[in-house]
Protein backbone atom coordinates (compact mmCIF):
# COMPACT_ATOMS: atom_id res chain seq x y z
CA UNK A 1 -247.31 -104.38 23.32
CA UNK A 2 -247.88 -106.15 26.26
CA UNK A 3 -245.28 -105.21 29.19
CA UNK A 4 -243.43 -108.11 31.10
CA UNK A 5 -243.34 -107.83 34.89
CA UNK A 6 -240.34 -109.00 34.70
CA UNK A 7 -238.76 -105.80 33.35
CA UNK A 8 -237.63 -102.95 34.92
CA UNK A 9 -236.71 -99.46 33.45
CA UNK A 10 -233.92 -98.27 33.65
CA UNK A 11 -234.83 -95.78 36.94
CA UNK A 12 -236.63 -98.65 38.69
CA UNK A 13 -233.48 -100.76 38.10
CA UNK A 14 -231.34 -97.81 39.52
CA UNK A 15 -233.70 -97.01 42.35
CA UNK A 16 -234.46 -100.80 43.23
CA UNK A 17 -230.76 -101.78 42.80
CA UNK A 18 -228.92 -98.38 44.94
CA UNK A 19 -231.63 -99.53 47.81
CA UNK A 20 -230.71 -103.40 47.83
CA UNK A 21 -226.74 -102.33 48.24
CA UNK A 22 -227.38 -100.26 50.96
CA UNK A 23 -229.64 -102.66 52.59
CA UNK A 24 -226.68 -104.97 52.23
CA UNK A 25 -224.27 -102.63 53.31
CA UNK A 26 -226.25 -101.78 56.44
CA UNK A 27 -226.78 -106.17 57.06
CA UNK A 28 -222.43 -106.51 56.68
CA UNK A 29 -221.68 -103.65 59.28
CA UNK A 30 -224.13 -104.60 61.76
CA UNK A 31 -223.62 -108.26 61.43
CA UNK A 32 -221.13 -108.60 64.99
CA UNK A 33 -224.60 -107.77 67.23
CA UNK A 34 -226.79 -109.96 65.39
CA UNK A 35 -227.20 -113.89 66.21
CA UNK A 36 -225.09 -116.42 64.88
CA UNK A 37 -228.10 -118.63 64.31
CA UNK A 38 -232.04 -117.50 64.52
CA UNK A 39 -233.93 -119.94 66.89
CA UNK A 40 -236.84 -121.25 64.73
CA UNK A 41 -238.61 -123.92 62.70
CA UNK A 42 -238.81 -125.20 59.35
CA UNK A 43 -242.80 -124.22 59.74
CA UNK A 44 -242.13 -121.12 61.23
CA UNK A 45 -240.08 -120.36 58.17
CA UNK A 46 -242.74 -121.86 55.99
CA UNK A 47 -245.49 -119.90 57.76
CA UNK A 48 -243.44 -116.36 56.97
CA UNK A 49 -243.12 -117.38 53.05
CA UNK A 50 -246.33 -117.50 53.15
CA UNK A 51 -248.56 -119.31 49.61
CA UNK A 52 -249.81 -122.26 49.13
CA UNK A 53 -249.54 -121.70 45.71
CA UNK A 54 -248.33 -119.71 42.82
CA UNK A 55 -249.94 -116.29 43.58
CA UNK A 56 -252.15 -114.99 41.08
CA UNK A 57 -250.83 -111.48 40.72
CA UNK A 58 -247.12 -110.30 41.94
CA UNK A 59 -245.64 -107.62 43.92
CA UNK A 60 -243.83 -104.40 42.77
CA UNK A 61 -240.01 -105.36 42.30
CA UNK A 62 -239.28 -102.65 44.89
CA UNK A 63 -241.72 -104.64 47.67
CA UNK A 64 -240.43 -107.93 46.66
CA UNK A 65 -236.85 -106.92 46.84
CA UNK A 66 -237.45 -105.37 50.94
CA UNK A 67 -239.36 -108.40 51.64
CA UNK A 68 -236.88 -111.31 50.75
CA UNK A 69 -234.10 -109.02 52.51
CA UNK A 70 -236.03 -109.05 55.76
CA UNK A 71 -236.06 -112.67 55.74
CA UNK A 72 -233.11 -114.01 55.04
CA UNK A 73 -231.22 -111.12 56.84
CA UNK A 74 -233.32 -112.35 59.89
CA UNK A 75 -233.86 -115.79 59.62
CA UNK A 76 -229.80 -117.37 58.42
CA UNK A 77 -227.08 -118.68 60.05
CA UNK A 78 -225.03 -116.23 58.68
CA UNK A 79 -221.01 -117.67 58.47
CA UNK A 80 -219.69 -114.74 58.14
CA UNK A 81 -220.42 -113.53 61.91
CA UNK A 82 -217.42 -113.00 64.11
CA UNK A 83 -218.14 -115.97 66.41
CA UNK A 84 -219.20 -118.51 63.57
CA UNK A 85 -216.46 -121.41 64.31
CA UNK A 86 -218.01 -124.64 63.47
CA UNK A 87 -217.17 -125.04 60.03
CA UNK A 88 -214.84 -123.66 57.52
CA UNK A 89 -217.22 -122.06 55.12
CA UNK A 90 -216.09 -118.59 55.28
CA UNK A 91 -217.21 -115.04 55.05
CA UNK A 92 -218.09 -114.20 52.15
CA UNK A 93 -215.64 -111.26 50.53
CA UNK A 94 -218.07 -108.49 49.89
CA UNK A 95 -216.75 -107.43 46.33
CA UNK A 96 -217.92 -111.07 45.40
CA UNK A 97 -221.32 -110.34 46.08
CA UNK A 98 -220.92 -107.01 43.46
CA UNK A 99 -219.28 -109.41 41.24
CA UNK A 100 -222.51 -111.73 41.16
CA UNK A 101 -224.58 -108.92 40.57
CA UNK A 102 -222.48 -107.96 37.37
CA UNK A 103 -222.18 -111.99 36.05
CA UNK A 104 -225.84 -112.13 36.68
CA UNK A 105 -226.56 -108.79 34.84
CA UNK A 106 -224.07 -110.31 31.79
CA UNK A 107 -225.65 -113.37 32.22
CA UNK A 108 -223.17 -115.50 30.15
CA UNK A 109 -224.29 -118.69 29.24
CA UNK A 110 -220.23 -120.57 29.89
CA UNK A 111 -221.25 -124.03 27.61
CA UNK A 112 -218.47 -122.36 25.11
CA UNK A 113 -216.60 -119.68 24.69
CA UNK A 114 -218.29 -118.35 21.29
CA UNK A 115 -221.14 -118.20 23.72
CA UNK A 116 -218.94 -116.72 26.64
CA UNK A 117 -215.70 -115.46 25.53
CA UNK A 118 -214.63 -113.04 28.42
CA UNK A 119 -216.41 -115.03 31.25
CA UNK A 120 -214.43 -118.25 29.77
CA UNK A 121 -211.01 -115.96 29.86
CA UNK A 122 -211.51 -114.73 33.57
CA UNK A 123 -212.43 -118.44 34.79
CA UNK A 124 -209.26 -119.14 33.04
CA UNK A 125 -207.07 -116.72 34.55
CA UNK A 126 -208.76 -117.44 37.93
CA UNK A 127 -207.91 -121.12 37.38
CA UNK A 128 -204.17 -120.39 36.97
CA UNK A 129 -203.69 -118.07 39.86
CA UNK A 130 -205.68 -120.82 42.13
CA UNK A 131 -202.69 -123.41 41.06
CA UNK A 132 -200.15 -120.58 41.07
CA UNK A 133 -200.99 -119.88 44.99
CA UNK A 134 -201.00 -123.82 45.77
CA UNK A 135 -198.07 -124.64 44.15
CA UNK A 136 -199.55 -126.73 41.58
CA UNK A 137 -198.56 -126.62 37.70
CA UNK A 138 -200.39 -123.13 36.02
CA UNK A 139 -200.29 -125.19 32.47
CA UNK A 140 -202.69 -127.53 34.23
CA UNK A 141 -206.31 -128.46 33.24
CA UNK A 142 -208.99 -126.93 35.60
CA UNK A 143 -212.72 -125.61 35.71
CA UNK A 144 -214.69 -123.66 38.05
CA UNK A 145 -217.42 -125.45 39.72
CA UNK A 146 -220.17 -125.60 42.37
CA UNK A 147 -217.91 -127.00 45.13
CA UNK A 148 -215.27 -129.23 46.60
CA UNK A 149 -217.41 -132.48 46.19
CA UNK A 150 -218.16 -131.65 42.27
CA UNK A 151 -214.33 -130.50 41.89
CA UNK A 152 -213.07 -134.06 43.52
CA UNK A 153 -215.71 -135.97 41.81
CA UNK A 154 -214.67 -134.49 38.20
CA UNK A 155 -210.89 -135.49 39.42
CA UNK A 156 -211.98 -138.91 40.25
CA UNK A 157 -213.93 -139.48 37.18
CA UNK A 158 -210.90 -138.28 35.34
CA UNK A 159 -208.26 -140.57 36.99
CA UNK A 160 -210.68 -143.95 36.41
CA UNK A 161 -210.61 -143.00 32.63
CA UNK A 162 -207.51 -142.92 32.49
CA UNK A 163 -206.35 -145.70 34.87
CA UNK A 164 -208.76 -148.18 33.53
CA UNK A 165 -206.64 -149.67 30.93
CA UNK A 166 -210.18 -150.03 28.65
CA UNK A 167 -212.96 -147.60 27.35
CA UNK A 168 -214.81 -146.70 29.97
CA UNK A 169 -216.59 -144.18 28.56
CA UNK A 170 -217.74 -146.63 25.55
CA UNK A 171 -217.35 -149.82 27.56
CA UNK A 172 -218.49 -148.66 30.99
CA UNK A 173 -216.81 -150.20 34.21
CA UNK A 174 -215.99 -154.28 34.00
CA UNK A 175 -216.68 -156.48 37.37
CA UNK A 176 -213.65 -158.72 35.87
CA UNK A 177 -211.51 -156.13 36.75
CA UNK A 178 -212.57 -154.10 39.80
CA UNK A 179 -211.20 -150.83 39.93
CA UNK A 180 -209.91 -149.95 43.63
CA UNK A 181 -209.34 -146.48 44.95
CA UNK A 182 -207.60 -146.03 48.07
CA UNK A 183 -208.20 -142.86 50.43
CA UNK A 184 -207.76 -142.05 54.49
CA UNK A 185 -210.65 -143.56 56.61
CA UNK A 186 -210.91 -139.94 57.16
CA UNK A 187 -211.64 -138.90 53.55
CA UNK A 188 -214.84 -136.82 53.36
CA UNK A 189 -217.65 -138.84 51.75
CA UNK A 190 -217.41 -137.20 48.13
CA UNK A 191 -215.60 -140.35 47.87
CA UNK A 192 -218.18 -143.16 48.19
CA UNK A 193 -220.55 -140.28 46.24
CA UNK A 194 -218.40 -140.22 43.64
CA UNK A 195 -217.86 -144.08 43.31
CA UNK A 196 -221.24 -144.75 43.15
CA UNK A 197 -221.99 -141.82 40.34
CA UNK A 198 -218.87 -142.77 38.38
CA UNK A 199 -220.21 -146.58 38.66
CA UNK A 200 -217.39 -148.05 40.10
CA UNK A 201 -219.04 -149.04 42.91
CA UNK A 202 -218.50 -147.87 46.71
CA UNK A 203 -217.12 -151.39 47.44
CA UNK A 204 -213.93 -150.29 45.49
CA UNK A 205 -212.94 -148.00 48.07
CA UNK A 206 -210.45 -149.52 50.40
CA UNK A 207 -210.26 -147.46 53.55
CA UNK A 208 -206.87 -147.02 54.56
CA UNK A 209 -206.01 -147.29 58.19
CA UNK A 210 -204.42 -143.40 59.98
CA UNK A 211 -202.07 -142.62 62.61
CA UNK A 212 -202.02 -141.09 65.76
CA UNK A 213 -202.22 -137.34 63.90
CA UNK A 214 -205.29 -138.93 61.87
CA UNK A 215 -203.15 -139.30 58.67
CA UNK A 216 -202.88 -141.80 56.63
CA UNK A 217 -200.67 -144.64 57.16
CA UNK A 218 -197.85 -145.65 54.57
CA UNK A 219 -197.06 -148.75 55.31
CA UNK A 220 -200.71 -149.59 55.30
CA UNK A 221 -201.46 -148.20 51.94
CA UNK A 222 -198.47 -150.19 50.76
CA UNK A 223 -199.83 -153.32 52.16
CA UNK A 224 -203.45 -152.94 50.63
CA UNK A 225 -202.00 -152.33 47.31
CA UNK A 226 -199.85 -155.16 47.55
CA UNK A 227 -202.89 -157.67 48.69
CA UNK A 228 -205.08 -156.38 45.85
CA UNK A 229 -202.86 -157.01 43.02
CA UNK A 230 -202.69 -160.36 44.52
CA UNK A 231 -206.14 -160.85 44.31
CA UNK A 232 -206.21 -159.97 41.09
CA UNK A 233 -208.06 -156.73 41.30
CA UNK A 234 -207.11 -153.41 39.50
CA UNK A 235 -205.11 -151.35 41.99
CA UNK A 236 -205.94 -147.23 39.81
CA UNK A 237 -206.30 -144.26 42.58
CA UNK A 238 -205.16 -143.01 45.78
CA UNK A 239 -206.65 -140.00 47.61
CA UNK A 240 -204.48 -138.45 49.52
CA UNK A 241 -206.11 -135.56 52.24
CA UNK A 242 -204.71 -132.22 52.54
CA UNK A 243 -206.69 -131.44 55.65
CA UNK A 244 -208.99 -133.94 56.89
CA UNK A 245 -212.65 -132.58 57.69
CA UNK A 246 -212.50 -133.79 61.93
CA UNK A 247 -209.40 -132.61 62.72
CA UNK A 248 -207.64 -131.02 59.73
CA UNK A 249 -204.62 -133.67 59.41
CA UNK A 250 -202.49 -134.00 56.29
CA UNK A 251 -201.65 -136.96 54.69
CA UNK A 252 -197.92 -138.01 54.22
CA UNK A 253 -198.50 -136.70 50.87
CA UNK A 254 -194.73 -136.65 49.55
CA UNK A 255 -194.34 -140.30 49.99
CA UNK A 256 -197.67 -140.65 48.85
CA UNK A 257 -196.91 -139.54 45.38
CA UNK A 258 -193.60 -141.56 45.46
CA UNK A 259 -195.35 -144.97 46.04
CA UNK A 260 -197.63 -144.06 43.39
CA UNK A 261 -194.75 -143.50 40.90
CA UNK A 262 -193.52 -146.77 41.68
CA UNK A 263 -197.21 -148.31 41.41
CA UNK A 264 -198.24 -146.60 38.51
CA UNK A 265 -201.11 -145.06 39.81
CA UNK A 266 -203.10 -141.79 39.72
CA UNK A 267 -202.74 -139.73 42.57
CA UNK A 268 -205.29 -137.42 43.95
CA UNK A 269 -205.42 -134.75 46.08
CA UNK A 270 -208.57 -133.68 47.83
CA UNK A 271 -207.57 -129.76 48.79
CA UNK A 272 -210.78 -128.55 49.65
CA UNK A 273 -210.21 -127.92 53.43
CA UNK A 274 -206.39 -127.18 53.41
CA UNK A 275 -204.65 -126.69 50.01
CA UNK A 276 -204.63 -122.60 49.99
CA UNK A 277 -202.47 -122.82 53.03
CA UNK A 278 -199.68 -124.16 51.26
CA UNK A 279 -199.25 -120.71 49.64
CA UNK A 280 -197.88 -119.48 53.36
CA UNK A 281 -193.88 -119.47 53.54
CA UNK A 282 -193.86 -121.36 56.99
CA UNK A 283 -196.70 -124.18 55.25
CA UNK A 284 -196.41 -127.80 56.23
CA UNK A 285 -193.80 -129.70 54.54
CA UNK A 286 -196.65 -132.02 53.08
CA UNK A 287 -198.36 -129.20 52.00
CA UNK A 288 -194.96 -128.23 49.61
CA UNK A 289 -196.11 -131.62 47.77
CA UNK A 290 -199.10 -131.09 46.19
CA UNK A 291 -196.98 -130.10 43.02
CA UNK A 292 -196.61 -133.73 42.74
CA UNK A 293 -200.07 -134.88 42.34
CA UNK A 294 -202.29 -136.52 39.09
CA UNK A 295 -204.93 -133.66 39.97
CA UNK A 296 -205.97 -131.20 42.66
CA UNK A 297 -209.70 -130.17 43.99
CA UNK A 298 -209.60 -126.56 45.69
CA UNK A 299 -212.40 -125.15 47.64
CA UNK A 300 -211.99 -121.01 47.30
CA UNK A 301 -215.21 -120.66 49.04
CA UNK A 302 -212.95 -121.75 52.25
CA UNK A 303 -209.84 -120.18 52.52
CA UNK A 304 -210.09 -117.56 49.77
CA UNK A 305 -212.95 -116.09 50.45
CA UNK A 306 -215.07 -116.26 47.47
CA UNK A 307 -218.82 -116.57 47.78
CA UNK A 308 -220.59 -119.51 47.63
CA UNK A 309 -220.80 -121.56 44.81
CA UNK A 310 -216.83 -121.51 43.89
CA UNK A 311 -215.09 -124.83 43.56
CA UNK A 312 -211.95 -125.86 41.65
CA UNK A 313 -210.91 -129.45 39.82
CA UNK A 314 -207.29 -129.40 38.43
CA UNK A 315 -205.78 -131.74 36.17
CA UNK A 316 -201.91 -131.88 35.69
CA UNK A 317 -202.50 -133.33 32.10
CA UNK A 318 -205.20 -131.00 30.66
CA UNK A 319 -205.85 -133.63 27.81
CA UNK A 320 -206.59 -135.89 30.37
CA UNK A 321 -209.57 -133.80 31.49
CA UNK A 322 -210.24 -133.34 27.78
CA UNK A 323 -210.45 -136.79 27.03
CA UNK A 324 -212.37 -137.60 29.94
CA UNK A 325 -215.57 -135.45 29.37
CA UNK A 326 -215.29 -133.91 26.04
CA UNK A 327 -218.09 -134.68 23.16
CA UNK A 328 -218.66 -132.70 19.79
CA UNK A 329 -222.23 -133.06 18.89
CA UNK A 330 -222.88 -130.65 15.72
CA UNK A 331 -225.06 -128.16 18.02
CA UNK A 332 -221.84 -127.59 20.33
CA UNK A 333 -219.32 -125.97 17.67
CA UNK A 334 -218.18 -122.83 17.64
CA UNK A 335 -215.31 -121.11 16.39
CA UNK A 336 -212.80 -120.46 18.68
CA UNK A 337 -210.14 -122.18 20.52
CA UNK A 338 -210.31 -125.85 19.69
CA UNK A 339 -209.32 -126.42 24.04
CA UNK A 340 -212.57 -124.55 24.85
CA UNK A 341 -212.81 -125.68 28.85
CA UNK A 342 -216.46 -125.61 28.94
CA UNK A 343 -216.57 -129.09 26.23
CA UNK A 344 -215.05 -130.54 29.94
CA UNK A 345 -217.92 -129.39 32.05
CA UNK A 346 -220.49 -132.28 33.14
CA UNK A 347 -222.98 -129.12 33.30
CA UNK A 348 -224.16 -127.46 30.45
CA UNK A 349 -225.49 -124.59 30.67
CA UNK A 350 -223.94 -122.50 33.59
CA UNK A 351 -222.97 -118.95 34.66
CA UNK A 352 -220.08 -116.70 35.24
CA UNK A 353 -220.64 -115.71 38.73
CA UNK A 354 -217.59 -118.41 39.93
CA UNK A 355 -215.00 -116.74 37.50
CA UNK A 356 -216.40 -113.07 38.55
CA UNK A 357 -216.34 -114.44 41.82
CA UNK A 358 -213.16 -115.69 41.81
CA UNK A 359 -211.24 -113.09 39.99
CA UNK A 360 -212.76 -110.09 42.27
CA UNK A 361 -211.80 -112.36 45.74
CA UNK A 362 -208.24 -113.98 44.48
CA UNK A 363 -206.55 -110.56 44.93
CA UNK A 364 -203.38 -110.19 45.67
CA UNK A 365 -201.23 -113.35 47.21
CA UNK A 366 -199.78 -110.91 49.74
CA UNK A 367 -203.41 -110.63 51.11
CA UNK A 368 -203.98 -114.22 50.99
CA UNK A 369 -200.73 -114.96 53.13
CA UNK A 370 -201.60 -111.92 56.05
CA UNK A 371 -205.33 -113.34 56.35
CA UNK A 372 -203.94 -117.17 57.08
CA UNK A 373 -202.06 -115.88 59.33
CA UNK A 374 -205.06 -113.88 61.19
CA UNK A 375 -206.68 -116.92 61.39
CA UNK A 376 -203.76 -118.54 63.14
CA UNK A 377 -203.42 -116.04 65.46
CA UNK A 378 -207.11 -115.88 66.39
CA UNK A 379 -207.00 -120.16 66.76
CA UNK A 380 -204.40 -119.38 69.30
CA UNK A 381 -206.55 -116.71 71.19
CA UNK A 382 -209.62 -118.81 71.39
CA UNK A 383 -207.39 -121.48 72.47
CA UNK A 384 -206.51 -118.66 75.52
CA UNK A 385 -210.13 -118.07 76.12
CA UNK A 386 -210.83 -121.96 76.30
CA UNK A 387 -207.92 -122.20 78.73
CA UNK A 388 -206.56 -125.59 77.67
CA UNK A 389 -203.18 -126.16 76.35
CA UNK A 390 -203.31 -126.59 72.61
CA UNK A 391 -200.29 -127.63 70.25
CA UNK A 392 -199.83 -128.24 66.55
CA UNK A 393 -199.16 -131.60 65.63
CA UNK A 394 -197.01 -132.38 62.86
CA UNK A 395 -199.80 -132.84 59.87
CA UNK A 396 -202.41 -130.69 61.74
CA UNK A 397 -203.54 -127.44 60.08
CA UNK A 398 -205.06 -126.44 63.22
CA UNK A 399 -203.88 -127.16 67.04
CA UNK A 400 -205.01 -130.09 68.56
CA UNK A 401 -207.02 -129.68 71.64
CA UNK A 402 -204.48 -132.14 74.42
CA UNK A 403 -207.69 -131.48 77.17
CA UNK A 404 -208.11 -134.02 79.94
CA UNK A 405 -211.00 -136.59 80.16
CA UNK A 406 -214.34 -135.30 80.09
CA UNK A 407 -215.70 -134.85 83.44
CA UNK A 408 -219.45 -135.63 81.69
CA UNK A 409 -221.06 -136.21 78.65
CA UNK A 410 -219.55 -135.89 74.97
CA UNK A 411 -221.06 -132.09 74.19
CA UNK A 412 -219.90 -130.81 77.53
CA UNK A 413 -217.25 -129.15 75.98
CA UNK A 414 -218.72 -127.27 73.39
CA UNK A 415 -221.62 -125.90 76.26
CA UNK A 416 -218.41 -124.52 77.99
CA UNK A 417 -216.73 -123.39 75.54
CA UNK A 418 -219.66 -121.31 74.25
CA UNK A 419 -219.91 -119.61 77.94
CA UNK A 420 -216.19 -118.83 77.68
CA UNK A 421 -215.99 -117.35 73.94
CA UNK A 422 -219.32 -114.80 75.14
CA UNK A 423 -221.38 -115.41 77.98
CA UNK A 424 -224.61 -113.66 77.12
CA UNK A 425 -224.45 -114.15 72.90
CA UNK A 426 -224.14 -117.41 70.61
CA UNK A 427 -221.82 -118.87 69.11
CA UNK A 428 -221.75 -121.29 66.39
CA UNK A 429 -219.13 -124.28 67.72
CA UNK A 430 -218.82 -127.75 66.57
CA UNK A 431 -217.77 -130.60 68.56
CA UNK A 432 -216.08 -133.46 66.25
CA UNK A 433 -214.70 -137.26 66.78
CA UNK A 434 -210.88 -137.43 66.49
CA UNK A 435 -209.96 -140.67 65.20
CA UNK A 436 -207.51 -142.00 68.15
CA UNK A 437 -209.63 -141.36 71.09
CA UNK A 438 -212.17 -143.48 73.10
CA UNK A 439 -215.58 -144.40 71.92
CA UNK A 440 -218.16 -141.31 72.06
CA UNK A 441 -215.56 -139.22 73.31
CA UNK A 442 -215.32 -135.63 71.13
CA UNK A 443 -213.17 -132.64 71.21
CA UNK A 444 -214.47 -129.17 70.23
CA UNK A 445 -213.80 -127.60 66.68
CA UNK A 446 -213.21 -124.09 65.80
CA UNK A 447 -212.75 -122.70 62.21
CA UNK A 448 -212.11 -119.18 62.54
């Protein structure tokens, strides 16, 4: 019989896999001296791959294995280094990385649970503890998925089919009766992504105007509603922000939820940034209302520390997800439970590693609470370092940076505060446009 080079015995898988971990191991506990960031090319990087084609014969797994480690130990922004700041992808919680070793080994296929019946129980558990730590209902809908954008984008998609008042899904989307969606001009753009997938259109969303904290204002929102009905379009979704991507505001999302009661419409919450802080007893008071909302998007590769890819969609009605996704062709039935959540999955064919991933990294919520407040506590120390007075606003998850007017250009700021964090080694800052201030003018961002 002919042998595969893909297979390994049993000793090379031992000797090839004990080597890899301590590789690893070796790459986590040196990572503080390494840089944030290596300083190269795309054809540098090209040039080290190496191939202009598929090679004709292969390397030994063991080769291969040392090889691909020396690259991309040496050649990534790595966000898990102690001066990474400038966005809130976090550090990766090592026991997720053993986890994605085992889903891999397992390699579930999770298109149903006859075909995955413990991975589909873990990603079901993990979903209920996500809603358990942000307040939200555990009886309520939710997959796993790649990321925040996918997670609000399977909310969205959800809320039109059931705001639409026809069959979208047989019927597609009318002109006659526009659908509108309304969302902070400081929503992230899965919005206008997920309008134009969900064909809607990204002239149905109506940007709503924010206030001086960058949230979104009321009154406004009222107003907008108000002059579309008049029009005669179909007033069906509001987004409201739990931690806006610039500067981390939160929408009024209480009163958000009321005027949507009173308008019958779907309200959305797009969590990815700041939900998981709600679980802290001293959260925002917004934060306590995201209990109140149609459906929920989580991003646990923030916050809580899963590895990348780990998002989370979450619908308060879980026959509303159902109904929004599910088909039963003859090749999809399985015994089992009849509420399988993979029949809601807009992938097919996709593996465990988020619900391994998740379940390993959720832990305990006592853990969750004491790292949040680390972070808040390291915010205030960089703050020191910067020496500027910083506050916390009333919908900010983060303090807001009250500097004076730049004495120069728009990036001076992060240049200094990059010599003030460490003098001689780099570190990854963003600068960011806050919504209220002049014209080109930007204030550093630090995501700890």
């Amino acid at each position: 019989m002919r042998e595969s080079v893909a297979e390994l015995t049993p000793a090379q898988f031992r000797e090839a896999g004990h080597r890899l971990v301590d590789q690893i191991a070796e790459f986590l506990s040196g990572i503080a001296e390494k840089p944030v960031a290596p300083s190269t090319t795309p054809q540098e990087l090209r040039e080290l791959i190496g191939g202009n084609g598929v090679p004709e014969h292969g390397m030994e797994p063991r080769a291969i294995l040392d090889h691909a480690a020396e690259l991309m130990f040496a050649n990534s922004t790595l966000n898990g280094h102690p001066r990474f700041f400038g966005y809130i992808t976090s550090s990766a919680a090592p026991i997720g990385a053993l986890a994605d070793m085992l889903a891999a080994a397992v390699n579930s296929n999770c298109g149903a649970w006859g075909l995955s019946p413990m991975a589909t129980e873990i990603e079901r558990q993990s979903v209920r503890w996500i809603a358990e730590l942000i307040g939200y209902s555990p009886q309520a809908g939710g997959l796993l998925v790649s990321g925040g954008n996918v997670a609000n984008m399977v909310c969205l998609i959800a809320a039109i089919r059931a705001q639409a008042g026809w069959n979208v899904r047989c019927q597609g989307v009318s002109d006659s009766r526009r659908l509108r969606v309304y969302a902070s001009s400081e929503v992230h753009t899965w919005l206008q992504k997920g309008a134009d997938i969900s064909g809607i259109g990204t002239d149905s969303f109506c940007p709503i105007k924010v206030d001086h904290s960058g949230a979104m204002r009321l009154d406004a929102l009222a107003h907008a509603i108000a002059d579309d009905r008049a029009k005669g379009l179909h007033p069906a979704v509001v987004v409201g922000t739990a931690g806006s991507v610039s500067t981390g505001a939160i929408d009024p999302l209480a009163e958000i939820a009321a005027l949507c009661r009173v308008e019958s419409l779907w309200f959305h919450i797009d969590g990815a940034y700041g939900a998981p802080a709600a679980m802290l007893r001293d959260a925002p008071a917004e934060l306590r209302a995201i209990g109140l909302a149609d459906s929920v998007a989580v991003d646990p590769h923030k916050w809580l520390y899963a590895p990348l890819e780990a998002g989370c969609a979450l619908v308060r009605k879980r026959e509303q997800l159902h109904d929004a996704f599910v088909f039963h062709p003859p090749y999809y039935r399985f015994d089992g439970d009849a509420e399988d959540p993979h029949a809601c999955r807009i992938d097919g064919d996709v593996r465990s590693r988020a619900a391994f991933q998740q379940n390993t990294s959720l832990g305990e919520k006592r853990h969750h609470r004491h790292v949040a407040d680390d972070e808040r506590v390291l915010q205030e120390r960089i703050g020191d370092q910067l020496g500027r007075p910083w506050r916390r606003e009333k919908r900010r998850l983060r303090r807001g940076d009250e500097r004076p007017e730049p004495e120069a250009g728009p990036d001076r700021d992060v240049r200094v505060a990059m010599q003030k964090l460490h003098p001689h080694v780099r570190a990854w800052l963003r600068n960011d446009v806050h919504p209220h201030r002049q014209p080109g003018e930007r204030q550093t961002r630090q995501c700890p």
